[in-house]
Protein backbone atom coordinates (compact mmCIF):
# COMPACT_ATOMS: atom_id res chain seq x y z
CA UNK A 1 112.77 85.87 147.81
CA UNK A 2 110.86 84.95 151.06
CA UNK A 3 107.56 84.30 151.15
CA UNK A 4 106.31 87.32 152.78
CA UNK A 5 108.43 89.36 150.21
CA UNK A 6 106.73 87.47 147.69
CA UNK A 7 103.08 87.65 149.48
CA UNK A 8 104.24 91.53 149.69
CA UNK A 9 104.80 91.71 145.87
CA UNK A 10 101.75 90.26 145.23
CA UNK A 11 99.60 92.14 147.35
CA UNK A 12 100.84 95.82 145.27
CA UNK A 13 100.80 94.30 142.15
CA UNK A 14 98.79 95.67 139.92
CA UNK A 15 97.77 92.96 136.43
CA UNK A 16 96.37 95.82 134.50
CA UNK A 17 99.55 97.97 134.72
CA UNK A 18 101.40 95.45 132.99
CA UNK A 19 102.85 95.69 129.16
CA UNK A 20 100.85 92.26 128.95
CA UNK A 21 97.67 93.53 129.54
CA UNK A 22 97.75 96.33 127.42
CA UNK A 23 98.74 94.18 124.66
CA UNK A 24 95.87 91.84 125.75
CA UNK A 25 93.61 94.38 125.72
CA UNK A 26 94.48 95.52 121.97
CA UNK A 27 94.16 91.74 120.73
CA UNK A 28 91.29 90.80 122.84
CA UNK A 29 88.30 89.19 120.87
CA UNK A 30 87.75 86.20 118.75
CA UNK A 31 88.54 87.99 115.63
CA UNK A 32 91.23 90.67 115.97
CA UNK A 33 93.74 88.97 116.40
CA UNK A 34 93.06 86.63 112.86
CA UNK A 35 92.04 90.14 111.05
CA UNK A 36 95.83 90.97 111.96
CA UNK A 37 97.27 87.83 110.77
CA UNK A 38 94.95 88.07 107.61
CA UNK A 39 96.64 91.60 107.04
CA UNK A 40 99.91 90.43 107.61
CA UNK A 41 99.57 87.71 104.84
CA UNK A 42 97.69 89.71 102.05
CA UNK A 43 97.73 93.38 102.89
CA UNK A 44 95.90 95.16 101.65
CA UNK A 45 92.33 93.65 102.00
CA UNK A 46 89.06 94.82 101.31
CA UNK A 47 86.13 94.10 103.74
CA UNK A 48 84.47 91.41 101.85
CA UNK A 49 87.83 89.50 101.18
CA UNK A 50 88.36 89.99 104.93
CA UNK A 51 85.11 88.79 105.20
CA UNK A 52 85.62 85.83 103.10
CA UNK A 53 88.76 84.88 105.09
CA UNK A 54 87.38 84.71 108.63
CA UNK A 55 84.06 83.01 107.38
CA UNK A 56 81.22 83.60 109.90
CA UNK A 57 81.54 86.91 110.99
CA UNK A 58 78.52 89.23 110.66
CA UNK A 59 79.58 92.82 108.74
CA UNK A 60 79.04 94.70 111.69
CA UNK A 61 81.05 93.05 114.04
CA UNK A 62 83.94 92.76 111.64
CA UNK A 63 83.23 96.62 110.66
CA UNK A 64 83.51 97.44 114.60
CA UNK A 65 86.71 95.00 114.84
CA UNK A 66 88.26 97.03 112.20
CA UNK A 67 87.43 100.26 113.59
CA UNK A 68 88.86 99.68 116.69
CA UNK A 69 91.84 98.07 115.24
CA UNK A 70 92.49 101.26 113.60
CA UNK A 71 91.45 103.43 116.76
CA UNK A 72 94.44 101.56 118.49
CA UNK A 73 96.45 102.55 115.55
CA UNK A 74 97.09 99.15 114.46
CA UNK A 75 95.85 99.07 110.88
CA UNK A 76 94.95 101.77 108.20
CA UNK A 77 91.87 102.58 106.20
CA UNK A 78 92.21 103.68 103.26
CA UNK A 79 89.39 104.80 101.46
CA UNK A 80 89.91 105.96 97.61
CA UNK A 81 87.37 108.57 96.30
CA UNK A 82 85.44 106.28 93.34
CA UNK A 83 81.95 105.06 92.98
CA UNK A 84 81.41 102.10 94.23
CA UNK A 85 83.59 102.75 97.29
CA UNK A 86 86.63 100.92 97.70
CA UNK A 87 88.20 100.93 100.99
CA UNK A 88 91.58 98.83 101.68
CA UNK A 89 93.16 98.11 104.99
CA UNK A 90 96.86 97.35 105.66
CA UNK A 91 98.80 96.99 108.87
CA UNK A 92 100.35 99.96 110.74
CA UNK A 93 103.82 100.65 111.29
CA UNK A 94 102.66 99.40 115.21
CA UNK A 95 100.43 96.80 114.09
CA UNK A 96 103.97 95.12 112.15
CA UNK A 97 105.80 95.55 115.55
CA UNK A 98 103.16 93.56 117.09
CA UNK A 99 103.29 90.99 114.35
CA UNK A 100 107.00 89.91 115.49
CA UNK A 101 104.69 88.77 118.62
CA UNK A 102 102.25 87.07 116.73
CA UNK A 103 104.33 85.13 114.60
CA UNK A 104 106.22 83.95 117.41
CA UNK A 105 102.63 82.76 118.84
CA UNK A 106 101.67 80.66 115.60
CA UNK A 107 105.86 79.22 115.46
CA UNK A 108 105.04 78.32 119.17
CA UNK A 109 101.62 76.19 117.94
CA UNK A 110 103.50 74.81 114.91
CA UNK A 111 105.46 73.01 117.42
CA UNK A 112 103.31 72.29 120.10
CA UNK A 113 100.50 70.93 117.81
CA UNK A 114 99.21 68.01 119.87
């Protein structure tokens, strides 16, 4: 490509159109994306065992990570009828597909580790 094709390409480009941001934009955060490994690893968790696993995480913010982890249809919530509540969450049929990605992040730092 020429430079002026390229400079063209650029110009019409459009980053938020891409596959990457979307996936960005599901993952984004300093938490989501270790509540999704968490699930992968132990699924199902409760809230406080999620809790316990990220360490200092307030309840709301991890209650409003969770929720919109399971707006985007990543995880489930399942909450069973008993007193006290219990309410697991597990990973989604889509939030396994992403995990193939995920994984290959964490190989990726297993070999990079500086």
């Amino acid at each position: 490509m020429s430079g002026e094709t390229i400079q063209h390409c650029i110009q019409n480009a459009d980053f938020q159109e891409t596959g990457f941001s979307y996936t960005m934009s599901l993952i984004s955060g300093k938490h989501k994306m270790v509540i999704l490994y968490c699930l992968m690893e132990f699924e199902p968790v409760r809230f406080n065992e999620m809790k316990r696993y990220l360490g200092k995480i307030t309840d709301k913010t991890l209650s409003n990570n969770l929720k919109e982890l399971e707006e985007d249809q990543l995880i489930v919530r399942k909450e069973y009828p008993q007193i006290p509540p219990k309410v697991e969450y597990s990973l989604s049929e889509r939030g396994r597909s992403l995990m193939r990605v995920l994984d290959q992040l964490c190989l990726w730092g297993e070999k990079n580790r500086l």
